[in-house]
C-alpha atoms as a PDB file:
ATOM      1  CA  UNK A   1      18.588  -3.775   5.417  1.00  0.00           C
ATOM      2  CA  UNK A   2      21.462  -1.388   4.368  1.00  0.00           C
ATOM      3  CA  UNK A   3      21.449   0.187   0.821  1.00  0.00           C
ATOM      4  CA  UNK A   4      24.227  -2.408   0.094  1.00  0.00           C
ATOM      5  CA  UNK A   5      22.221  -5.189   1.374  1.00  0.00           C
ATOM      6  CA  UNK A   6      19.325  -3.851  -1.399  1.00  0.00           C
ATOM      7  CA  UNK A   7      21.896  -3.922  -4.294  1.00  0.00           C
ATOM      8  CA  UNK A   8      22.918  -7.489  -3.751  1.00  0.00           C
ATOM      9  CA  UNK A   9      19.408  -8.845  -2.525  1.00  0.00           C
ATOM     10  CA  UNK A  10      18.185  -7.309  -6.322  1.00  0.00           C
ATOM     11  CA  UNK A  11      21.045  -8.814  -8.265  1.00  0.00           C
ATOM     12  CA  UNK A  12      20.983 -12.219  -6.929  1.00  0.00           C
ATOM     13  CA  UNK A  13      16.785 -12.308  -7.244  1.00  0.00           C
ATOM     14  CA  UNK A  14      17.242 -11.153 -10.585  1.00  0.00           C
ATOM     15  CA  UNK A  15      20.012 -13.801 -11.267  1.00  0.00           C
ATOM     16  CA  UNK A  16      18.038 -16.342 -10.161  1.00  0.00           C
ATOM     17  CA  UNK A  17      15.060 -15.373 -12.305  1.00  0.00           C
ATOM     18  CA  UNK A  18      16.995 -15.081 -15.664  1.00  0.00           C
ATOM     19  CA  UNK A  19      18.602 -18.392 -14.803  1.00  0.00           C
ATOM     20  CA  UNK A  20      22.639 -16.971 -14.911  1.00  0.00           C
ATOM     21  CA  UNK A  21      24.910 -16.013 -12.408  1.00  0.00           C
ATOM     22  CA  UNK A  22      25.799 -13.114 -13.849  1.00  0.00           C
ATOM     23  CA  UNK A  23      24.300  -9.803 -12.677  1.00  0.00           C
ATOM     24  CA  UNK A  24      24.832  -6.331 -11.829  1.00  0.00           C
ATOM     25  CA  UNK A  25      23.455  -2.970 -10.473  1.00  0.00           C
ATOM     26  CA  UNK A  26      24.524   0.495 -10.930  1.00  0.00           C
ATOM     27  CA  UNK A  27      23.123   3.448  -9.406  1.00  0.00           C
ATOM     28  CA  UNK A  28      23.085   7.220 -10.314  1.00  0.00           C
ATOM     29  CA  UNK A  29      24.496   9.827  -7.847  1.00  0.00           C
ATOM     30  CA  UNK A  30      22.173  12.778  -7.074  1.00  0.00           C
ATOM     31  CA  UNK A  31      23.112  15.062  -8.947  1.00  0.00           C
ATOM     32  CA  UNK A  32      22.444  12.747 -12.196  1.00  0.00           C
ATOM     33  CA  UNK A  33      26.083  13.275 -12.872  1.00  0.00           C
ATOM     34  CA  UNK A  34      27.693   9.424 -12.913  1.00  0.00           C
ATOM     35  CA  UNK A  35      26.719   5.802 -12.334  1.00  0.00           C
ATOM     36  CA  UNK A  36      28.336   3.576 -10.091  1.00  0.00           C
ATOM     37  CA  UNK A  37      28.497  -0.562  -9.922  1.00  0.00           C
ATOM     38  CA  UNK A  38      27.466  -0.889  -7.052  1.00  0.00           C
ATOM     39  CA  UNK A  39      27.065  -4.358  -6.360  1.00  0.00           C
ATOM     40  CA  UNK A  40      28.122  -7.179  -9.302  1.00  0.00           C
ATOM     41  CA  UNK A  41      27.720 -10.624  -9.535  1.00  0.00           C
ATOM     42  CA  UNK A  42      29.482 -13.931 -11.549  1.00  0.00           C
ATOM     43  CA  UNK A  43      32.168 -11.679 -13.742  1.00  0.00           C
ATOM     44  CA  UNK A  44      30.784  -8.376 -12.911  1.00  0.00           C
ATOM     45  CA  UNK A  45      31.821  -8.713  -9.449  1.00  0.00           C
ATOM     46  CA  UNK A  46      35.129  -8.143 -10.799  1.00  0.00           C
ATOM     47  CA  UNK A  47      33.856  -4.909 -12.018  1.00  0.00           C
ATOM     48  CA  UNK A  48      32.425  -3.458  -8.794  1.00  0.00           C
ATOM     49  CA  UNK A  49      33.443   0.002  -8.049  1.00  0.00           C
ATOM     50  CA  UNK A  50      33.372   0.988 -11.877  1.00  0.00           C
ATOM     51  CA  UNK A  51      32.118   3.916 -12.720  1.00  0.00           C
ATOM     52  CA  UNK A  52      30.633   6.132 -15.868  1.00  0.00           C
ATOM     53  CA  UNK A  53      29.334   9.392 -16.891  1.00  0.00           C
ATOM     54  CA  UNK A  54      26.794  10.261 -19.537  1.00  0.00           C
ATOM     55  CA  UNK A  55      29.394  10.478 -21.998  1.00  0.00           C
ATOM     56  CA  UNK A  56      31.234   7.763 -22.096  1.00  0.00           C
ATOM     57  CA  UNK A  57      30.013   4.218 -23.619  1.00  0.00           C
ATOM     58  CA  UNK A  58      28.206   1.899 -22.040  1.00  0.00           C
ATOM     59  CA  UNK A  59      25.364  -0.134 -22.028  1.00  0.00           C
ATOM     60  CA  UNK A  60      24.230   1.122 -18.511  1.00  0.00           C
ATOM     61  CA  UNK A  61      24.575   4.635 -19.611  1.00  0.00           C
ATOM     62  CA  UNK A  62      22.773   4.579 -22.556  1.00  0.00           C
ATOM     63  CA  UNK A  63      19.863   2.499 -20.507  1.00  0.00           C
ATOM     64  CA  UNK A  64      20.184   5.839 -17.830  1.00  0.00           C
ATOM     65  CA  UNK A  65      19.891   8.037 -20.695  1.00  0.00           C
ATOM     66  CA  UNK A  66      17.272   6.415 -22.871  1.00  0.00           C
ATOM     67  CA  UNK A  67      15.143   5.279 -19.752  1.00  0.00           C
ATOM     68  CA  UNK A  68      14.519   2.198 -22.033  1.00  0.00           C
ATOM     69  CA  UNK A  69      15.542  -2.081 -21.551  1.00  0.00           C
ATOM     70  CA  UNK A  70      17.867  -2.640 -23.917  1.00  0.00           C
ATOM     71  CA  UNK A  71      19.388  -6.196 -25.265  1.00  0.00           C
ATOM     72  CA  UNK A  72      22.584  -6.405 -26.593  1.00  0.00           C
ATOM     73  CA  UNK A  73      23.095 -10.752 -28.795  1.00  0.00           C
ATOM     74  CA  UNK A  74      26.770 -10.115 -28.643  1.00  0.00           C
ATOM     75  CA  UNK A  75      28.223  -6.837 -26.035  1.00  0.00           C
ATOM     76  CA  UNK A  76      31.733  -7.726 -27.471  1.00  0.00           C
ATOM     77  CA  UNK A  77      30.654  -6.335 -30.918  1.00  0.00           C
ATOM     78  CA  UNK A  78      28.726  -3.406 -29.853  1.00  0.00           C
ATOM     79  CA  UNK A  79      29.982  -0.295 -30.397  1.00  0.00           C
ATOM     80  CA  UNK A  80      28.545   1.175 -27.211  1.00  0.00           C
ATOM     81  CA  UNK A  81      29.842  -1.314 -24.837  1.00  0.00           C
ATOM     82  CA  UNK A  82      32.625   0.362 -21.653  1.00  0.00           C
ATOM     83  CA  UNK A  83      36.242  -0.248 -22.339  1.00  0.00           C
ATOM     84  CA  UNK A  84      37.108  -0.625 -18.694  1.00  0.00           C
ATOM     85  CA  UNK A  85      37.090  -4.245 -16.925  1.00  0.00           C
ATOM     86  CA  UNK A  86      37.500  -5.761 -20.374  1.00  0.00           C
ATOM     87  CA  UNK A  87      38.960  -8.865 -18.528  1.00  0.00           C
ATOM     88  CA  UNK A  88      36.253  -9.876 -16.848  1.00  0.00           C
ATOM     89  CA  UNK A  89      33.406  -8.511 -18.976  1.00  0.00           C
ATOM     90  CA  UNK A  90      34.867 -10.321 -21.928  1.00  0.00           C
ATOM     91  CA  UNK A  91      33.506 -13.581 -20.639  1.00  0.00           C
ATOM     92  CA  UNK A  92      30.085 -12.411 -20.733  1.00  0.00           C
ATOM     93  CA  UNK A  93      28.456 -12.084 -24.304  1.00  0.00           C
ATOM     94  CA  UNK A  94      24.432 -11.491 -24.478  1.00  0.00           C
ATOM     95  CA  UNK A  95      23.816  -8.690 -21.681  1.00  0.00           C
ATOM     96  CA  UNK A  96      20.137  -7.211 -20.747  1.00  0.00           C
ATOM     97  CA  UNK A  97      19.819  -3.632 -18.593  1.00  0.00           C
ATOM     98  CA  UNK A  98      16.931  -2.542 -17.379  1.00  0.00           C
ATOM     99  CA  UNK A  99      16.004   0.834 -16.239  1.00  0.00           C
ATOM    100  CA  UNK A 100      14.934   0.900 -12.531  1.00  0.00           C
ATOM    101  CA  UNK A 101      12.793   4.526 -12.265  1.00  0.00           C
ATOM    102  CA  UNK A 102      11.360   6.434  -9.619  1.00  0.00           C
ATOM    103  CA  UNK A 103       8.643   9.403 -10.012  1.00  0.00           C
ATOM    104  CA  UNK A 104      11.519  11.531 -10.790  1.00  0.00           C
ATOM    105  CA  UNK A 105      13.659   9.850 -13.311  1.00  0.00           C
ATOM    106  CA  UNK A 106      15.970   7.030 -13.664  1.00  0.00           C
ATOM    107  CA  UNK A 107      17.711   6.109 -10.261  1.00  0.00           C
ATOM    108  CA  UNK A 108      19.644   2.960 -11.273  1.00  0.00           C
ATOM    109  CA  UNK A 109      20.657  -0.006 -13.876  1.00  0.00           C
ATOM    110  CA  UNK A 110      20.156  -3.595 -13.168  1.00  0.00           C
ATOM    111  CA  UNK A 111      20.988  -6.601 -15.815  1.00  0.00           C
ATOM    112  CA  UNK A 112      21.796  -9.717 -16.056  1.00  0.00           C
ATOM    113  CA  UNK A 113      24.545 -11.452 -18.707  1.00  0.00           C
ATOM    114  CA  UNK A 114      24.774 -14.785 -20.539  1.00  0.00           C
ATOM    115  CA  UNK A 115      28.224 -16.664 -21.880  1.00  0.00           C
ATOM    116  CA  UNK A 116      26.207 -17.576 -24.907  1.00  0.00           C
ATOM    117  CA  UNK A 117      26.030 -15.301 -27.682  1.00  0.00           C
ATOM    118  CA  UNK A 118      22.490 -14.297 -28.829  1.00  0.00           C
ATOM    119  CA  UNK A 119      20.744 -15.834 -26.170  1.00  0.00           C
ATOM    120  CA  UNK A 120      16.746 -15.308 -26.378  1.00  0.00           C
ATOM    121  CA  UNK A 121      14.715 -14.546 -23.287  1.00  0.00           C
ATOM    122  CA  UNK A 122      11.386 -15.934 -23.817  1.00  0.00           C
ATOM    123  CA  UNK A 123       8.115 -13.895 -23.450  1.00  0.00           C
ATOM    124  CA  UNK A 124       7.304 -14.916 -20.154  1.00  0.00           C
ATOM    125  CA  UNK A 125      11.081 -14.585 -18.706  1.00  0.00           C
ATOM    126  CA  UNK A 126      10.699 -10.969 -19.938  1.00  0.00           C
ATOM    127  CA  UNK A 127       7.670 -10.608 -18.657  1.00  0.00           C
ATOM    128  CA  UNK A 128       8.777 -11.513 -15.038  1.00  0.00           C
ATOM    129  CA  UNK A 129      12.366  -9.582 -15.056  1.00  0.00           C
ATOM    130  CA  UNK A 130      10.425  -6.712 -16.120  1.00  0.00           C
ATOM    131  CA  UNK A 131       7.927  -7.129 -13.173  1.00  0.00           C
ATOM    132  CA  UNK A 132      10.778  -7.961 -11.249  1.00  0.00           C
ATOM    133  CA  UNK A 133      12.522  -4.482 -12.363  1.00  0.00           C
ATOM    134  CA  UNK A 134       9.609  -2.628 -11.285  1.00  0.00           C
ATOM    135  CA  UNK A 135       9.299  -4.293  -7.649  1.00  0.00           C
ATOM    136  CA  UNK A 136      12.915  -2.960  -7.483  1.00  0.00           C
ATOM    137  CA  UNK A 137      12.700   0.382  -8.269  1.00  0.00           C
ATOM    138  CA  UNK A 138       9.520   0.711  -5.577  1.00  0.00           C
ATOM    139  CA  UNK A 139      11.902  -1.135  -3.439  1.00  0.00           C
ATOM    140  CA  UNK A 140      14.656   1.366  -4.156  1.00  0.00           C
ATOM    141  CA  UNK A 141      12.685   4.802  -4.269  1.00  0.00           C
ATOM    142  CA  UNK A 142      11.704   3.646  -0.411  1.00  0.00           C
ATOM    143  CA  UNK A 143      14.577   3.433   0.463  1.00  0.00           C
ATOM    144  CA  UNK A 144      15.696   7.107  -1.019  1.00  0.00           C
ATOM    145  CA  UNK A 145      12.469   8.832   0.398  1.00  0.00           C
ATOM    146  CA  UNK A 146      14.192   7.678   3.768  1.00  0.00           C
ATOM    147  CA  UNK A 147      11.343   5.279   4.514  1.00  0.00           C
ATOM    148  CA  UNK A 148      11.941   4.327   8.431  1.00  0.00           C
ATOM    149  CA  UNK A 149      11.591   0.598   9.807  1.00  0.00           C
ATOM    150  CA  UNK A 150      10.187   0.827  13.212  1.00  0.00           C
ATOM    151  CA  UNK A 151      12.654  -1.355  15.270  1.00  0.00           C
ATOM    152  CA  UNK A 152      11.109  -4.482  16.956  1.00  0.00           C
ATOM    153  CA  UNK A 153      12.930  -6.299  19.611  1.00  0.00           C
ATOM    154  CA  UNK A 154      15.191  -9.264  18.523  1.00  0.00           C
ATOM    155  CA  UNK A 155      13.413 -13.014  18.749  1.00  0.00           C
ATOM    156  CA  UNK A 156      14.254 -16.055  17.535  1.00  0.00           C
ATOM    157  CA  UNK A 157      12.472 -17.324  14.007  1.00  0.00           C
ATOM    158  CA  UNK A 158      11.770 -20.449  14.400  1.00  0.00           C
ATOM    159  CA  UNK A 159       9.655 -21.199  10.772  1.00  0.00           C
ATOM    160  CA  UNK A 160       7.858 -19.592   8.015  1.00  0.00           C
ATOM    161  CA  UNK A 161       5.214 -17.076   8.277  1.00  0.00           C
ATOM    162  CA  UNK A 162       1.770 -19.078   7.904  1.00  0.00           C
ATOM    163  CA  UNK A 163       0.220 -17.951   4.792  1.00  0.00           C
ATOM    164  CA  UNK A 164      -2.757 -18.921   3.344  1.00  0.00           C
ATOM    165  CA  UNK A 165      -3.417 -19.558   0.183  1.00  0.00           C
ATOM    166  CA  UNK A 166      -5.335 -16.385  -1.152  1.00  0.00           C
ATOM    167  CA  UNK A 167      -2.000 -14.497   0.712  1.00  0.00           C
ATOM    168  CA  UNK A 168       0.213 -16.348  -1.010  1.00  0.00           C
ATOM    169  CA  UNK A 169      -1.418 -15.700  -4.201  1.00  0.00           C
ATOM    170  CA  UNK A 170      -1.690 -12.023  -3.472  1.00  0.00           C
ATOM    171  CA  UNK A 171       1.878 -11.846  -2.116  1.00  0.00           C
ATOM    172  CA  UNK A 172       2.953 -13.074  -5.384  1.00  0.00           C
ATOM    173  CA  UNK A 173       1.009 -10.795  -7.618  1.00  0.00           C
ATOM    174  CA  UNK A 174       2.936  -8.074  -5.824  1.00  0.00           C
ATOM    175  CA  UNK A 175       5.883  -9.382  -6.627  1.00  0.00           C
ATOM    176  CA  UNK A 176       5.049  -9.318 -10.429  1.00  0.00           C
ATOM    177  CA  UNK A 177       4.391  -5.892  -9.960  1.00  0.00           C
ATOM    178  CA  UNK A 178       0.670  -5.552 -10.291  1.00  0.00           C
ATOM    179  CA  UNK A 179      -1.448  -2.897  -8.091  1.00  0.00           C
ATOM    180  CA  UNK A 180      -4.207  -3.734  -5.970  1.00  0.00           C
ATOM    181  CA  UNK A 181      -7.055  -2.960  -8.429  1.00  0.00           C
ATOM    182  CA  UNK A 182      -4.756  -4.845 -10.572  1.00  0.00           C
ATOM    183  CA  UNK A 183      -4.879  -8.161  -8.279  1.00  0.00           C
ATOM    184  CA  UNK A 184      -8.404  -7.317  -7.839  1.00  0.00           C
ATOM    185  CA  UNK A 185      -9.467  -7.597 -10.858  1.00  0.00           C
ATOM    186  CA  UNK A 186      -7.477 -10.573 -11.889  1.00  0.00           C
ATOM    187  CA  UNK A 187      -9.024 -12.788  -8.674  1.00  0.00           C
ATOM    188  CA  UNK A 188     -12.050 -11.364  -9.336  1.00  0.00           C
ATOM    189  CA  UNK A 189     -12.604 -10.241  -5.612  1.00  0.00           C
ATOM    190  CA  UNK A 190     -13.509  -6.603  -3.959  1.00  0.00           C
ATOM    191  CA  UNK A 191      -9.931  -4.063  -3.993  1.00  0.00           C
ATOM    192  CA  UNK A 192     -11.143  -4.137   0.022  1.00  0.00           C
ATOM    193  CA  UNK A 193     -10.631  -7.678  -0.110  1.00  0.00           C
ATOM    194  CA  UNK A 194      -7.015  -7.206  -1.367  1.00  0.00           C
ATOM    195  CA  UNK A 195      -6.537  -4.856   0.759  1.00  0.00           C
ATOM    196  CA  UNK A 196      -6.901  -6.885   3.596  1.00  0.00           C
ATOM    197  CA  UNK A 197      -4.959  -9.876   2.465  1.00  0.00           C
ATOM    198  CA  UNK A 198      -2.578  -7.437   2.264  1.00  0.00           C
ATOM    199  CA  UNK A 199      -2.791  -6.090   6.013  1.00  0.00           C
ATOM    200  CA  UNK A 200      -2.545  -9.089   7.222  1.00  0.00           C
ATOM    201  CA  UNK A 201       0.910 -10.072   4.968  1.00  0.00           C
ATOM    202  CA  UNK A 202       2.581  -7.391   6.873  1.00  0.00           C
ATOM    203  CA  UNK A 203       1.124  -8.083   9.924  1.00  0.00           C
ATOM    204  CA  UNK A 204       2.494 -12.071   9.241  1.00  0.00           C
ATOM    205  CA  UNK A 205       6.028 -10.814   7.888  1.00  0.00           C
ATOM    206  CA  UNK A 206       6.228  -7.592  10.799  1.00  0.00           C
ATOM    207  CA  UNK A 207       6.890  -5.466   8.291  1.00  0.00           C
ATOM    208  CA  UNK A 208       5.016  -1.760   7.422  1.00  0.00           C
ATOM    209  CA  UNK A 209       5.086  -1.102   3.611  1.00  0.00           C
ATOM    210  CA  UNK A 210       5.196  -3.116   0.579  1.00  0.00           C
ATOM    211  CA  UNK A 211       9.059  -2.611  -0.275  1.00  0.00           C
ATOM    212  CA  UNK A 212       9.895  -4.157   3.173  1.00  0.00           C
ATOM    213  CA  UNK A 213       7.287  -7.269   2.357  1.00  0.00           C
ATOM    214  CA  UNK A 214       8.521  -7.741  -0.790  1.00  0.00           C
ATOM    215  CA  UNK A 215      12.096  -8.041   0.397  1.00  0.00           C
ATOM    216  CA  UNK A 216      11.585 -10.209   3.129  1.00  0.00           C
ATOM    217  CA  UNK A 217       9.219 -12.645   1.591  1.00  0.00           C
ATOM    218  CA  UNK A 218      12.115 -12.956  -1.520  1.00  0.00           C
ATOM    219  CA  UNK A 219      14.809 -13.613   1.536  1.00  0.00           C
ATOM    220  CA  UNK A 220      12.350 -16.471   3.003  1.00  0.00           C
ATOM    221  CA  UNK A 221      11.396 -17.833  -0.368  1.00  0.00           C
ATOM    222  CA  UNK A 222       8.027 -17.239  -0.546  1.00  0.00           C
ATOM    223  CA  UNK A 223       8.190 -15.884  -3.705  1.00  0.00           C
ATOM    224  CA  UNK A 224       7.971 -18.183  -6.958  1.00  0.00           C
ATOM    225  CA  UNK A 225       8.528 -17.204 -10.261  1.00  0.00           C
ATOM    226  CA  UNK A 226       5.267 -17.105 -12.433  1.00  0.00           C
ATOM    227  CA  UNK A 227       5.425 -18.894 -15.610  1.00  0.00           C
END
């Protein structure tokens, strides 16, 4: 996958796990200078291409600058909220951004918008889109560190990978963003006992790291969202 192909494979998971069809992603050049939107969807995809610097207002920006989620019940109120794309991001009311961080700062914005104003995520949703945000970042820093797929000769698919259940289970515990003492010590089993679960996920998806798992099991639905 292209760095395009990772903006729009994050918005449209993230969609899907806050339940709207309204999303969007903005990264941050390298020299920290200016955000971009990269990749929007639902009314933001009106918005694509728009960018900001530190100074100017915005919910993104002030996510970049804080390093902190933020929830906004009504954007249209805010005082912080851009001034460009009104037209499109005056459908959208309640609005969530999340930072997405490597090991050397904030790297992009990702959030999701509702029509409704002051809509609520519960616990658990927050739980998950924060889980989800960190998947994302991983996902995103692996790609910046120039991570290289070995190619593999072209084949037909012709169904899912065969998981069993323990890999399933494991695959989605990565997904949620948990380590592998973490997973560990929530199935009660041996870290070398994760590990190998895990060896033989990539082995079943023909993929080399945990970014390019995570990405391909989300594109073959593998993944469910934990309530």
């Amino acid at each position: 996958m292209n760095l395009q192909d990772i903006y729009q494979t994050i918005v449209h998971i993230g969609c899907r796990l806050a339940n709207t069809p309204h999303g969007f992603i903005y990264a941050i050049n390298k020299k920290q200078e200016e955000l971009e939107l990269k990749y929007g969807a639902g009314f933001y995809r009106r918005c694509q291409g728009a960018k900001h610097n530190k100074e100017e207002p915005s919910l993104a920006g002030t996510v970049w600058k804080t390093g902190r989620a933020l929830s906004i019940q009504d954007i249209q109120h805010w005082p912080g909220r851009a001034r460009d794309c009104s037209d499109g991001w005056d459908n959208v009311r309640s609005v969530m951004g999340m930072p997405l961080s490597a090991d050397y700062g904030v790297i992009a914005v990702w959030g999701v918008g509702f029509l409704a104003v002051g809509h609520v995520l519960t616990e658990a949703d927050s739980m998950i889109l924060k889980r989800f945000g960190k998947m994302a970042a991983v996902i995103l820093q692996h790609n910046a560190d120039n991570v290289k797929i070995k190619p593999r000769p072209a084949r037909p698919v012709y169904g899912l990978p065969a998981l069993t259940g323990r890999e399933e289970t494991v695959l989605n515990r990565m997904a949620s963003g948990l380590s592998n003492q973490e997973i560990a010590q929530e199935l009660r089993v041996e870290l070398s006992t994760v590990k190998t679960h895990i060896n033989h996920l990539f082995s079943k998806l023909e993929v080399h790291n945990r970014a390019q798992a995570l990405i391909k099991a989300w594109e073959l639905g593998l993944i469910v969202k934990r309530r």
